[in-house]
N, C-alpha and C. Protein backbone atom coordinates (compact mmCIF):
# COMPACT_ATOMS: atom_id res chain seq x y z
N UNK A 1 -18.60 -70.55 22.17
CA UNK A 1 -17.29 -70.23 22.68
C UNK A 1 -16.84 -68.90 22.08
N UNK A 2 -16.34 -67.99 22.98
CA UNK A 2 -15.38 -67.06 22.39
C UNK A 2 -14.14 -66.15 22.37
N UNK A 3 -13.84 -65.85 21.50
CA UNK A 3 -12.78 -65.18 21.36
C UNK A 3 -12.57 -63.86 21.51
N UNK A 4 -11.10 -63.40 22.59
CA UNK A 4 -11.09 -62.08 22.97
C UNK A 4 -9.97 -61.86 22.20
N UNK A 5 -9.52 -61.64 21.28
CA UNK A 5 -8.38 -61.40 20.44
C UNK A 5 -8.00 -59.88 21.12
N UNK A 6 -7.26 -59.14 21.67
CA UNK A 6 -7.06 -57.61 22.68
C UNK A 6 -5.49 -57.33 21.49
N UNK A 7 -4.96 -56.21 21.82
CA UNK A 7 -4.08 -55.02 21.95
C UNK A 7 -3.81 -54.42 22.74
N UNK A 8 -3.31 -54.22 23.34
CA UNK A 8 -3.35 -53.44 24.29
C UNK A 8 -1.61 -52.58 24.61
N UNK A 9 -1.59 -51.17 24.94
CA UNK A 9 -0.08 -50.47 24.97
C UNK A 9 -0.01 -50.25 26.52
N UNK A 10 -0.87 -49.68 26.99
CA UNK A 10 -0.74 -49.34 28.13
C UNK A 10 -1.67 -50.13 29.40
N UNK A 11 -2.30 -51.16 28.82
CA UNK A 11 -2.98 -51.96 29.77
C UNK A 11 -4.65 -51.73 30.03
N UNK A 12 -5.19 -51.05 29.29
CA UNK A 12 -6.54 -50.66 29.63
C UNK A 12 -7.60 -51.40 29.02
N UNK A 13 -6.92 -51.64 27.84
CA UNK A 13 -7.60 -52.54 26.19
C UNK A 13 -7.42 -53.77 27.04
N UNK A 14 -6.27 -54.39 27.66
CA UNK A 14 -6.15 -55.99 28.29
C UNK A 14 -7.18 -55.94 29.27
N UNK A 15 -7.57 -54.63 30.22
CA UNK A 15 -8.50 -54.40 31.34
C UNK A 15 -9.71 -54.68 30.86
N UNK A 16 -10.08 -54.05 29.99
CA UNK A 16 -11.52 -54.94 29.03
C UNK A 16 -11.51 -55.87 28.60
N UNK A 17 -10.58 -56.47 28.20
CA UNK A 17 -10.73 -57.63 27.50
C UNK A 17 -11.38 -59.14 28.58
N UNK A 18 -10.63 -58.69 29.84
CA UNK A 18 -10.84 -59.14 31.17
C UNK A 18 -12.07 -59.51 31.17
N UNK A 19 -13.08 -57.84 31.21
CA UNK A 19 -14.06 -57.78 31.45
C UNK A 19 -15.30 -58.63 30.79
N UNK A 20 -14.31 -58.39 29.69
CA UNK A 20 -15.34 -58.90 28.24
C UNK A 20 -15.62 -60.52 28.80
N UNK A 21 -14.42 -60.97 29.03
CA UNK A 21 -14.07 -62.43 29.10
C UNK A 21 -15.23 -62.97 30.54
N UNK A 22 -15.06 -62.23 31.83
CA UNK A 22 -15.97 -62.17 32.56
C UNK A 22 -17.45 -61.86 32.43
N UNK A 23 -18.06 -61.13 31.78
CA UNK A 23 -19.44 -61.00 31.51
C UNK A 23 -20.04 -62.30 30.45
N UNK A 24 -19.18 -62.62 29.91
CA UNK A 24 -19.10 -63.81 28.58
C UNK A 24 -19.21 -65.06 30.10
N UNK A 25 -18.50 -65.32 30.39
CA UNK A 25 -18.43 -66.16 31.65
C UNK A 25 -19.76 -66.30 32.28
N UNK A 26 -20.10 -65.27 32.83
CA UNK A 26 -21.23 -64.77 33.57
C UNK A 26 -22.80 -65.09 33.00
N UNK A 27 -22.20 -65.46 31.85
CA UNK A 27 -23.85 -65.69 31.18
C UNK A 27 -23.78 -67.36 30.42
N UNK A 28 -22.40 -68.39 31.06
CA UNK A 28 -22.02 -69.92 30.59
C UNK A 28 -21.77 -69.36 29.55
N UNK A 29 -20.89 -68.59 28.82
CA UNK A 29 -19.68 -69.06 27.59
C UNK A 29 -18.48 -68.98 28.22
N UNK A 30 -17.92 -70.21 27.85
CA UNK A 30 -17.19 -70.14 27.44
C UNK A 30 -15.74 -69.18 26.62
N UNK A 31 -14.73 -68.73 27.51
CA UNK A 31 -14.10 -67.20 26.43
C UNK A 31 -12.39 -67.62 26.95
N UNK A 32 -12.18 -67.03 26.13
CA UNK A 32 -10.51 -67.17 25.56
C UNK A 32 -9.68 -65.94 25.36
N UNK A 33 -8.88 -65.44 25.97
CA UNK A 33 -8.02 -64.46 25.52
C UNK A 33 -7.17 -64.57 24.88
N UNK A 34 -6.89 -63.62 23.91
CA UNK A 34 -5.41 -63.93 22.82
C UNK A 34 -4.64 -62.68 23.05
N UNK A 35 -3.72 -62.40 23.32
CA UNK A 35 -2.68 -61.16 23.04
C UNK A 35 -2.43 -61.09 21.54
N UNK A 36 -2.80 -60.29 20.83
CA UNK A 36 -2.51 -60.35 19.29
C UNK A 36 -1.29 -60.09 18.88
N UNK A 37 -0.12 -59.04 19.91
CA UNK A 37 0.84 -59.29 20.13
C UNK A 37 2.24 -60.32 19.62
N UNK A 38 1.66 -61.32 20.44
CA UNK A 38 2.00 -62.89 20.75
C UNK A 38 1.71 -63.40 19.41
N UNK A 39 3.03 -64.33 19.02
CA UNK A 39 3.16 -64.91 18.14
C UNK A 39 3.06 -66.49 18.63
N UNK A 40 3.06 -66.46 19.45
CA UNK A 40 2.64 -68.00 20.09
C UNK A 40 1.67 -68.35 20.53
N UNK A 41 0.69 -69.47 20.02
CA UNK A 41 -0.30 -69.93 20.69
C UNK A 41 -1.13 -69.26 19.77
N UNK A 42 -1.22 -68.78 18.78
CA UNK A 42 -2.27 -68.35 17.94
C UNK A 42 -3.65 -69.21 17.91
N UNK A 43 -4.76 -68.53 18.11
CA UNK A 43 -5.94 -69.76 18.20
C UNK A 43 -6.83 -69.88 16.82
N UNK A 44 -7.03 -71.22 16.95
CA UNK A 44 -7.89 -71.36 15.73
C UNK A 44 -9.30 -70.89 15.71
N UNK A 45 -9.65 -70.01 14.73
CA UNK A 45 -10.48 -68.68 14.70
C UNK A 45 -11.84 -69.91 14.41
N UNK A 46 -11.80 -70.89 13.80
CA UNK A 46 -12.64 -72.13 13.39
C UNK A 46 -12.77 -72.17 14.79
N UNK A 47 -12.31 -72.76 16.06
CA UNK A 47 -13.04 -73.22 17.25
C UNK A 47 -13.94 -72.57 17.71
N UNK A 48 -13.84 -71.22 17.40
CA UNK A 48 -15.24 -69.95 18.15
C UNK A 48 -16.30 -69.76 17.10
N UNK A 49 -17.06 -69.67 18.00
CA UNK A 49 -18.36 -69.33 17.52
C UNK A 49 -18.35 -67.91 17.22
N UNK A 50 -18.31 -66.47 18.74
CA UNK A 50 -18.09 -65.54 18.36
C UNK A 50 -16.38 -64.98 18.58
N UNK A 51 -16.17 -63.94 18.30
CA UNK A 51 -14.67 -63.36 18.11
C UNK A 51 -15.20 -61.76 18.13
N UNK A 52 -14.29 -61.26 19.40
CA UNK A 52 -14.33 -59.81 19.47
C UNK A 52 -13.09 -59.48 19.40
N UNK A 53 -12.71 -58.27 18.73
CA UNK A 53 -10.94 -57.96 18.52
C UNK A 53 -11.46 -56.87 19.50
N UNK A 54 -10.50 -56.81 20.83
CA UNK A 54 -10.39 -55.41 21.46
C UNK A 54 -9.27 -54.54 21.25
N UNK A 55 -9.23 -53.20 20.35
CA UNK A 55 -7.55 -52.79 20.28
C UNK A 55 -8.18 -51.20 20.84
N UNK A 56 -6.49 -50.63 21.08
CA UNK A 56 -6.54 -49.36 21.61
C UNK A 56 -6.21 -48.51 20.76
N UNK A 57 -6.12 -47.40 20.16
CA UNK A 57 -5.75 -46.20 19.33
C UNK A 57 -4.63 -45.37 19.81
N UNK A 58 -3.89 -45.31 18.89
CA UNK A 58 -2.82 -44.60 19.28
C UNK A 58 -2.28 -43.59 17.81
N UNK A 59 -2.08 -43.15 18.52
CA UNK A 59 -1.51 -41.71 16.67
C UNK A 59 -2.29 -42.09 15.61
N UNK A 60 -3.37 -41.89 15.96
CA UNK A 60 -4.45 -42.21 15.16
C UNK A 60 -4.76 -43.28 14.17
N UNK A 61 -4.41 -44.47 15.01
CA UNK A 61 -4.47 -46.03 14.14
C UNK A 61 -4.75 -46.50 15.27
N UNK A 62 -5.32 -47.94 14.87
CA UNK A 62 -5.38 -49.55 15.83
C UNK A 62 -3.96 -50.04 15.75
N UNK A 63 -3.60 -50.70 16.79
CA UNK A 63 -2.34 -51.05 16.82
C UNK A 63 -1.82 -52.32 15.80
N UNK A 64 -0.78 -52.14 15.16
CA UNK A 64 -0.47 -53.02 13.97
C UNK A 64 -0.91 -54.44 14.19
N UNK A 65 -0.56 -54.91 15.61
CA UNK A 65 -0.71 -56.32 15.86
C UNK A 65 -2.14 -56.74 15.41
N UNK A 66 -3.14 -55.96 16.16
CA UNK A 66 -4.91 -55.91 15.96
C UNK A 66 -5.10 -56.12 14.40
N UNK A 67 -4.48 -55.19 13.65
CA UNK A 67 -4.19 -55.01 12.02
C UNK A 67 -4.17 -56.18 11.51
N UNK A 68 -2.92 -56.64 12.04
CA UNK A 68 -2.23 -57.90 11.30
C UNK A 68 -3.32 -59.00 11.75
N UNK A 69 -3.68 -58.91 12.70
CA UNK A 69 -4.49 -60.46 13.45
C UNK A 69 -5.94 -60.27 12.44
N UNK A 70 -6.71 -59.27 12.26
CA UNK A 70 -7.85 -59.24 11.77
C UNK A 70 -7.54 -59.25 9.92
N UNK A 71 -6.60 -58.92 9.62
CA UNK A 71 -5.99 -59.02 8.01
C UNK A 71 -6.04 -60.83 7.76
N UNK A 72 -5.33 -60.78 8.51
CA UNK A 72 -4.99 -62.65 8.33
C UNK A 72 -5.75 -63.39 8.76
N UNK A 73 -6.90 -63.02 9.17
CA UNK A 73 -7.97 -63.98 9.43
C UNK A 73 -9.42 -63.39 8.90
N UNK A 74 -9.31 -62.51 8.34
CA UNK A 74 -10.44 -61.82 7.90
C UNK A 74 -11.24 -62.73 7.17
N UNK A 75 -10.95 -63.98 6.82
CA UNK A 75 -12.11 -64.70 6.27
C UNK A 75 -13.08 -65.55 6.82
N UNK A 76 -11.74 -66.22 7.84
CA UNK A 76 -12.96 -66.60 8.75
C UNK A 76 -13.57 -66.03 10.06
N UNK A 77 -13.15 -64.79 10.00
CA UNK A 77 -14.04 -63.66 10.98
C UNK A 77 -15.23 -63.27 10.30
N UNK A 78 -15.14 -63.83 8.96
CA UNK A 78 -16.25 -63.00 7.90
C UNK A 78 -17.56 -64.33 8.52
N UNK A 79 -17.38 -65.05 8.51
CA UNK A 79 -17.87 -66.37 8.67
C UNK A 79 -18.29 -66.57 9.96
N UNK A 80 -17.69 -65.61 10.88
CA UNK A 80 -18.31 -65.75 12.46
C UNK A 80 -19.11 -64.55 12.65
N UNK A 81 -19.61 -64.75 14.10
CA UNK A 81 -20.49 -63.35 14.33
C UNK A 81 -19.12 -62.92 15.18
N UNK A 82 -18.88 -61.26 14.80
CA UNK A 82 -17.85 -61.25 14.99
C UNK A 82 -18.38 -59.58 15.35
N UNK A 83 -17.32 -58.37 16.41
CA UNK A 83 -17.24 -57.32 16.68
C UNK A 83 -15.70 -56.83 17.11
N UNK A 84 -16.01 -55.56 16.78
CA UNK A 84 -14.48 -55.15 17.29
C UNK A 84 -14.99 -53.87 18.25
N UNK A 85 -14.18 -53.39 19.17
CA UNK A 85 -14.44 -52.95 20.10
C UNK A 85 -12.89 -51.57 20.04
N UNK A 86 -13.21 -50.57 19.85
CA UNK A 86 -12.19 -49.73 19.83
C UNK A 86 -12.43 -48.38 20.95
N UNK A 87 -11.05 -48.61 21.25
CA UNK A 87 -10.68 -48.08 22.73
C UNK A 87 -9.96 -46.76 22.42
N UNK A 88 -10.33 -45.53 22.72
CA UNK A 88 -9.93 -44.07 22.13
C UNK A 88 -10.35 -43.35 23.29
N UNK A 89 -9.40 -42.25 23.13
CA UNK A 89 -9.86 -41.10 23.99
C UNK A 89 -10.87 -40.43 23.33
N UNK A 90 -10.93 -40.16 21.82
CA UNK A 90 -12.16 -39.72 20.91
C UNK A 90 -13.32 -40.19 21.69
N UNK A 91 -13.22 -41.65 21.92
CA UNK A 91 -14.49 -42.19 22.36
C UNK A 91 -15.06 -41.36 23.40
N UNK A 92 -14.22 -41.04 24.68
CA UNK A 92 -14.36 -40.73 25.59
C UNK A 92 -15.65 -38.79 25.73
N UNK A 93 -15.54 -38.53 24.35
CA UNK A 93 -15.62 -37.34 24.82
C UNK A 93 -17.17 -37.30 23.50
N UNK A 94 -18.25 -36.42 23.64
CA UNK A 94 -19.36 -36.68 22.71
C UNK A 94 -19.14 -35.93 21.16
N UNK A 95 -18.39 -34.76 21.62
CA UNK A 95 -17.67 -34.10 19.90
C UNK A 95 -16.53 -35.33 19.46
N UNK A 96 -16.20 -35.89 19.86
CA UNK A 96 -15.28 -37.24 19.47
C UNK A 96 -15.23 -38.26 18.87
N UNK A 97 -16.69 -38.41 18.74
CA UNK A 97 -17.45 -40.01 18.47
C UNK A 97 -17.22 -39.30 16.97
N UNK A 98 -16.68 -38.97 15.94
CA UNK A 98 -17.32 -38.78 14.60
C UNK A 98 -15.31 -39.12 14.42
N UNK A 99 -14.37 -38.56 15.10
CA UNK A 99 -13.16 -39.19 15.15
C UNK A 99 -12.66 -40.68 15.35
N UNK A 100 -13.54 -40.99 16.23
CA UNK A 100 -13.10 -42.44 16.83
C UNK A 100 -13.46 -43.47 15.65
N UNK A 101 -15.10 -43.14 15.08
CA UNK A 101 -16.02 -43.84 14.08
C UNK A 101 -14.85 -43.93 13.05
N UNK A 102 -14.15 -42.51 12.40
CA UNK A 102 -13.19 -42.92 11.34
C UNK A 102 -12.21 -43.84 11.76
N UNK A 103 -11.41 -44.06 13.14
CA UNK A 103 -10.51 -44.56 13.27
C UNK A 103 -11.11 -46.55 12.82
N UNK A 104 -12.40 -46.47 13.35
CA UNK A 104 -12.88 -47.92 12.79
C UNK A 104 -12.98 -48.39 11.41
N UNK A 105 -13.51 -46.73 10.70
CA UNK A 105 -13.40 -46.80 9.01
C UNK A 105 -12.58 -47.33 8.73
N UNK A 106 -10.95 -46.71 8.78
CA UNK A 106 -9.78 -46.84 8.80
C UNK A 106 -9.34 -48.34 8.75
N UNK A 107 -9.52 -48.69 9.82
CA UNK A 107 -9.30 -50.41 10.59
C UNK A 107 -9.80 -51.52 9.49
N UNK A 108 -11.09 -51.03 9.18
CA UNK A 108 -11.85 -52.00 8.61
C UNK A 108 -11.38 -51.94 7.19
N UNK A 109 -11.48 -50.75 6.79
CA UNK A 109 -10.52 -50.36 5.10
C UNK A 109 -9.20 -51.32 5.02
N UNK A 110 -8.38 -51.04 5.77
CA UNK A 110 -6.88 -52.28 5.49
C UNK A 110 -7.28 -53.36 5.94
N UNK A 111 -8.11 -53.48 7.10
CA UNK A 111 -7.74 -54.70 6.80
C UNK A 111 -8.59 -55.54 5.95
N UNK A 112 -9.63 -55.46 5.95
CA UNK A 112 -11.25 -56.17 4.83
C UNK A 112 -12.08 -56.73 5.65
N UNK A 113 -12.02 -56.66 6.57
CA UNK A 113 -13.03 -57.18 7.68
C UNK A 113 -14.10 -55.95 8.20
N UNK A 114 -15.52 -57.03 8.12
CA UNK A 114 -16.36 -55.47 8.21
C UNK A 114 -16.84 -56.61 9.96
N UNK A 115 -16.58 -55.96 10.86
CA UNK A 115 -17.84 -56.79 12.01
C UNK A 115 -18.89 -56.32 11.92
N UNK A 116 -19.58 -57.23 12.40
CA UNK A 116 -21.14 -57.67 12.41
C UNK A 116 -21.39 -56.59 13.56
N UNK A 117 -20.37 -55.71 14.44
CA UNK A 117 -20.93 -55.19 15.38
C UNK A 117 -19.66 -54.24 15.57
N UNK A 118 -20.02 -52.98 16.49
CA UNK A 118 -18.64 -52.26 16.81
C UNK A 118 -18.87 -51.20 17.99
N UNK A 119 -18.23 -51.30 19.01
CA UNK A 119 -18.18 -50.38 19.70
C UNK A 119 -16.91 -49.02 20.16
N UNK A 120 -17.43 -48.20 20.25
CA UNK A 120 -16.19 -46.63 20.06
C UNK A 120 -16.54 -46.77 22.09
N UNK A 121 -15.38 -47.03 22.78
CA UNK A 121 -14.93 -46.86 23.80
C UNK A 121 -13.97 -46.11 24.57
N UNK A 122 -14.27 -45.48 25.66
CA UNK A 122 -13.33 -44.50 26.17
C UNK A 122 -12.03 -45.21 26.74
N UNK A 123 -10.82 -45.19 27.17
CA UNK A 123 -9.75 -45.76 27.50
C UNK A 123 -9.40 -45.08 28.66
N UNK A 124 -8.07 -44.94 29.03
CA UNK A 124 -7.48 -44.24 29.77
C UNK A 124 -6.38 -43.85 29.99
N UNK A 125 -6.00 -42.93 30.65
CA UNK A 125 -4.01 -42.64 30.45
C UNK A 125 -3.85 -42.00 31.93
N UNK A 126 -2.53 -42.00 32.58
CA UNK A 126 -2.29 -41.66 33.26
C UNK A 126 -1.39 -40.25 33.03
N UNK A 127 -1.76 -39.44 33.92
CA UNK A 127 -1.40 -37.70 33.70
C UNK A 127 0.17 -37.61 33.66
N UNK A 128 0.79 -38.31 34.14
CA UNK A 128 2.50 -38.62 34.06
C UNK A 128 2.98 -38.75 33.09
N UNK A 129 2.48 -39.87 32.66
CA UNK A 129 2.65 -40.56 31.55
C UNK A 129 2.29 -39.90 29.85
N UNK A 130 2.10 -38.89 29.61
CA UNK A 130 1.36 -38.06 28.74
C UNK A 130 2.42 -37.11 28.05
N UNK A 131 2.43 -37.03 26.88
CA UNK A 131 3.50 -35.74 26.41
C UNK A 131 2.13 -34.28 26.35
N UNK A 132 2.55 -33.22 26.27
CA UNK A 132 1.89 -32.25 26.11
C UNK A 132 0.80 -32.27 25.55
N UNK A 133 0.77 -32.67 24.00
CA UNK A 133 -0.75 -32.73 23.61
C UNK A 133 -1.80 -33.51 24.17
N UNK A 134 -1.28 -34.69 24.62
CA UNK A 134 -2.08 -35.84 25.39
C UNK A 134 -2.48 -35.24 26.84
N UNK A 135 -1.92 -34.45 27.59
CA UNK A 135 -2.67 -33.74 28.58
C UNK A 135 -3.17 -32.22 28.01
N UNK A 136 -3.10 -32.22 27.13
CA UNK A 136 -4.45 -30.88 27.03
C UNK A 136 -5.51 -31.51 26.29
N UNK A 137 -5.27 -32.79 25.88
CA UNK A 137 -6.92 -33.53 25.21
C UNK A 137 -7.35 -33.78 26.92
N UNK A 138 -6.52 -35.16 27.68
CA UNK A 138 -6.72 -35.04 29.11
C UNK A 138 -7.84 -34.00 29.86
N UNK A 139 -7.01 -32.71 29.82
CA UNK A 139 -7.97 -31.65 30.47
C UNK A 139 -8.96 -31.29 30.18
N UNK A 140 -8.77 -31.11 28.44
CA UNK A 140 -10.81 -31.20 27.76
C UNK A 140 -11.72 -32.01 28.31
N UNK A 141 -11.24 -33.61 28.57
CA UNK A 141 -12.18 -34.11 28.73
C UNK A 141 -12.61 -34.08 30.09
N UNK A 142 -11.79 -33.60 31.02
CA UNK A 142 -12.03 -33.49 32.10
C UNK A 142 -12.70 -32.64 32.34
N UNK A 143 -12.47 -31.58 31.89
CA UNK A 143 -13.67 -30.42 32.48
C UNK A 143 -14.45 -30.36 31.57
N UNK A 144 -14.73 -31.05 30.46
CA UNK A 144 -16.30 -31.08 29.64
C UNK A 144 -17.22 -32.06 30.40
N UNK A 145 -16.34 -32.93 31.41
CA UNK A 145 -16.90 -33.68 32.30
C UNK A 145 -17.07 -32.94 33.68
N UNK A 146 -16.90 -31.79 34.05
CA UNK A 146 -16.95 -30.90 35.25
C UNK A 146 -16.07 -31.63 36.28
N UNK A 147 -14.87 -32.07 35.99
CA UNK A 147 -13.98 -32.45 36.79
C UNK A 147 -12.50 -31.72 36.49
N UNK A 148 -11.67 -31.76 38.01
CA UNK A 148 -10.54 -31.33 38.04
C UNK A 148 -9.11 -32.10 37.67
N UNK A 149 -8.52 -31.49 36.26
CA UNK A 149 -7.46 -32.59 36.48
C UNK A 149 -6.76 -32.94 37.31
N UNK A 150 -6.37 -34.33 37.83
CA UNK A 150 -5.41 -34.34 38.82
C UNK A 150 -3.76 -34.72 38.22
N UNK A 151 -3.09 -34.04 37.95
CA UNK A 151 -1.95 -33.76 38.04
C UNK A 151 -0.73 -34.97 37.64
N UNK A 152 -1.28 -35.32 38.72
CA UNK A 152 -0.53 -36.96 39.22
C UNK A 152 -1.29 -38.21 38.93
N UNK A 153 -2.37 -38.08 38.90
CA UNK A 153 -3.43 -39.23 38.78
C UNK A 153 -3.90 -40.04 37.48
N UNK A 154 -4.51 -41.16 37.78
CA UNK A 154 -4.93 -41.99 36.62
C UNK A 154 -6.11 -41.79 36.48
N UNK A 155 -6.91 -41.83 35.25
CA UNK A 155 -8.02 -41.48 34.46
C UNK A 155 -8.72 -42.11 33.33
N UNK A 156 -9.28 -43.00 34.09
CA UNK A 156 -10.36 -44.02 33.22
C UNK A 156 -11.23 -43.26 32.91
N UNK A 157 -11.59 -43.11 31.81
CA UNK A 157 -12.99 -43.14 30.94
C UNK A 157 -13.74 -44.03 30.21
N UNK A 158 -13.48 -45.80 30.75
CA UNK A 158 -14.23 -46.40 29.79
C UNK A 158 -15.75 -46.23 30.53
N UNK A 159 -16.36 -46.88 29.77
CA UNK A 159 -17.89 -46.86 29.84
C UNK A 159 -18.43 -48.56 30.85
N UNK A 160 -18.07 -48.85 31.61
CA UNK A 160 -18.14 -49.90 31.73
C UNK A 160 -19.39 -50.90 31.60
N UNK A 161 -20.65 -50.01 31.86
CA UNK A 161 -22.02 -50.54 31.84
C UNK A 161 -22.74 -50.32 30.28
N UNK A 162 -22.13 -49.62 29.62
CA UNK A 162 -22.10 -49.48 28.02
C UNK A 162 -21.34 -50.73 27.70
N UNK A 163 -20.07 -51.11 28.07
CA UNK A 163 -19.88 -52.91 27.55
C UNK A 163 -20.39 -53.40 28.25
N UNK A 164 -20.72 -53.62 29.47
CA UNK A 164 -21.49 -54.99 29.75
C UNK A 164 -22.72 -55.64 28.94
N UNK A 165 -23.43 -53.80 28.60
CA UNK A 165 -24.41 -54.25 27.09
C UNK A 165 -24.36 -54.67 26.35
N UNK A 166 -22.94 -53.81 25.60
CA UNK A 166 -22.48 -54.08 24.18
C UNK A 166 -22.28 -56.09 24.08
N UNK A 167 -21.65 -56.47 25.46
CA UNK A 167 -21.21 -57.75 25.12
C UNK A 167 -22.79 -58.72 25.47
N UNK A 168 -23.36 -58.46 26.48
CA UNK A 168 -24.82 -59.24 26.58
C UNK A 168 -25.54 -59.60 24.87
N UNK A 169 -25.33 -58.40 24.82
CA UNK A 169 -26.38 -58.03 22.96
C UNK A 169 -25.52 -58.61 22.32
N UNK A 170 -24.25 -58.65 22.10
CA UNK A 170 -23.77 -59.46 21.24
C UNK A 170 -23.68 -61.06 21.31
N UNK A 171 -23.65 -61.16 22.69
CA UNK A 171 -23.62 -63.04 22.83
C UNK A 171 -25.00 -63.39 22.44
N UNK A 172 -26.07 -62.63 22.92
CA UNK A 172 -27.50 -63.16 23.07
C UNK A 172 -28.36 -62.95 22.02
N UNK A 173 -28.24 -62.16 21.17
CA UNK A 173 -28.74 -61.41 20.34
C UNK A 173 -28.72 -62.69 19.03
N UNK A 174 -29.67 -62.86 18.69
CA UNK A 174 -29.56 -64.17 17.21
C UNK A 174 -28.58 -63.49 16.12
């Protein structure tokens, strides 16, 4: 059985978590979503076998909730096969991955939880929605990707066939 413990600010981190929960499905487990958020309904970290925390990055942290959920259970996450999955625009881009990697340093430093596994994932934002600096990272990655920003438009960069791996290898994997 497992656990999708998510974060999510703008909805992209809950969009994986989805996914996660579906490919987990897809192969007979059993999976569970938690909003870490949510103070209600907290699940007992003892019923799962595995536990993936999915959180998103923002001003250069995991979001407190993700924090708090993996702090306060860090012992018996220590005790499961366990991964965290972090969702960054760093991820998104290949000079990035050495940013995103610290933001996991970071994560894992407060709170004391090391996973057994970790993936640096691209996210997404919408061009509206963005203060200035957030659309000129936006445009880097767009045209280091030989694409045009669109203006108005929304802009996924996760990897999606990079998790479907990440989660296969982690359910299946001894």
């Amino acid at each position: 059985m497992l656990l999708i413990a998510y974060a999510s600010t703008e909805g992209q981190t809950h969009k994986i978590a989805d996914r996660i929960a579906s490919i987990a499905r897809g192969l007979g487990e059993q999976a569970e979503l938690y909003d870490t958020a949510s103070l209600e309904g907290i699940p007992s970290i003892d019923a799962f076998e595995h536990v993936i925390i999915a959180a998103s990055v923002h001003e250069d942290r995991h979001q407190e909730s993700a924090a708090n959920f993996a702090a306060a259970h860090r012992d018996q996450l220590r005790a499961k096969k366990s991964a965290l999955i972090s969702v960054s625009l760093s991820a998104a881009t290949a000079d990035g991955h050495k940013e995103a990697q610290h933001y996991v340093d970071s994560f894992t430093a407060a709170t004391g939880w090391s996973p057994n596994k970790t993936l640096l994932l691209g996210g997404a934002l919408d061009w509206a929605d963005c203060d200035y600096f957030q659309r000129q990272v936006l445009a880097h990655i767009l045209t280091e990707r030989g694409l045009t920003p669109d203006r108005k438009g929304h802009h996924e960069f996760t990897d999606w066939p990079s998790l479907e791996k990440f989660v296969k290898n982690f359910l299946l994997d001894p």
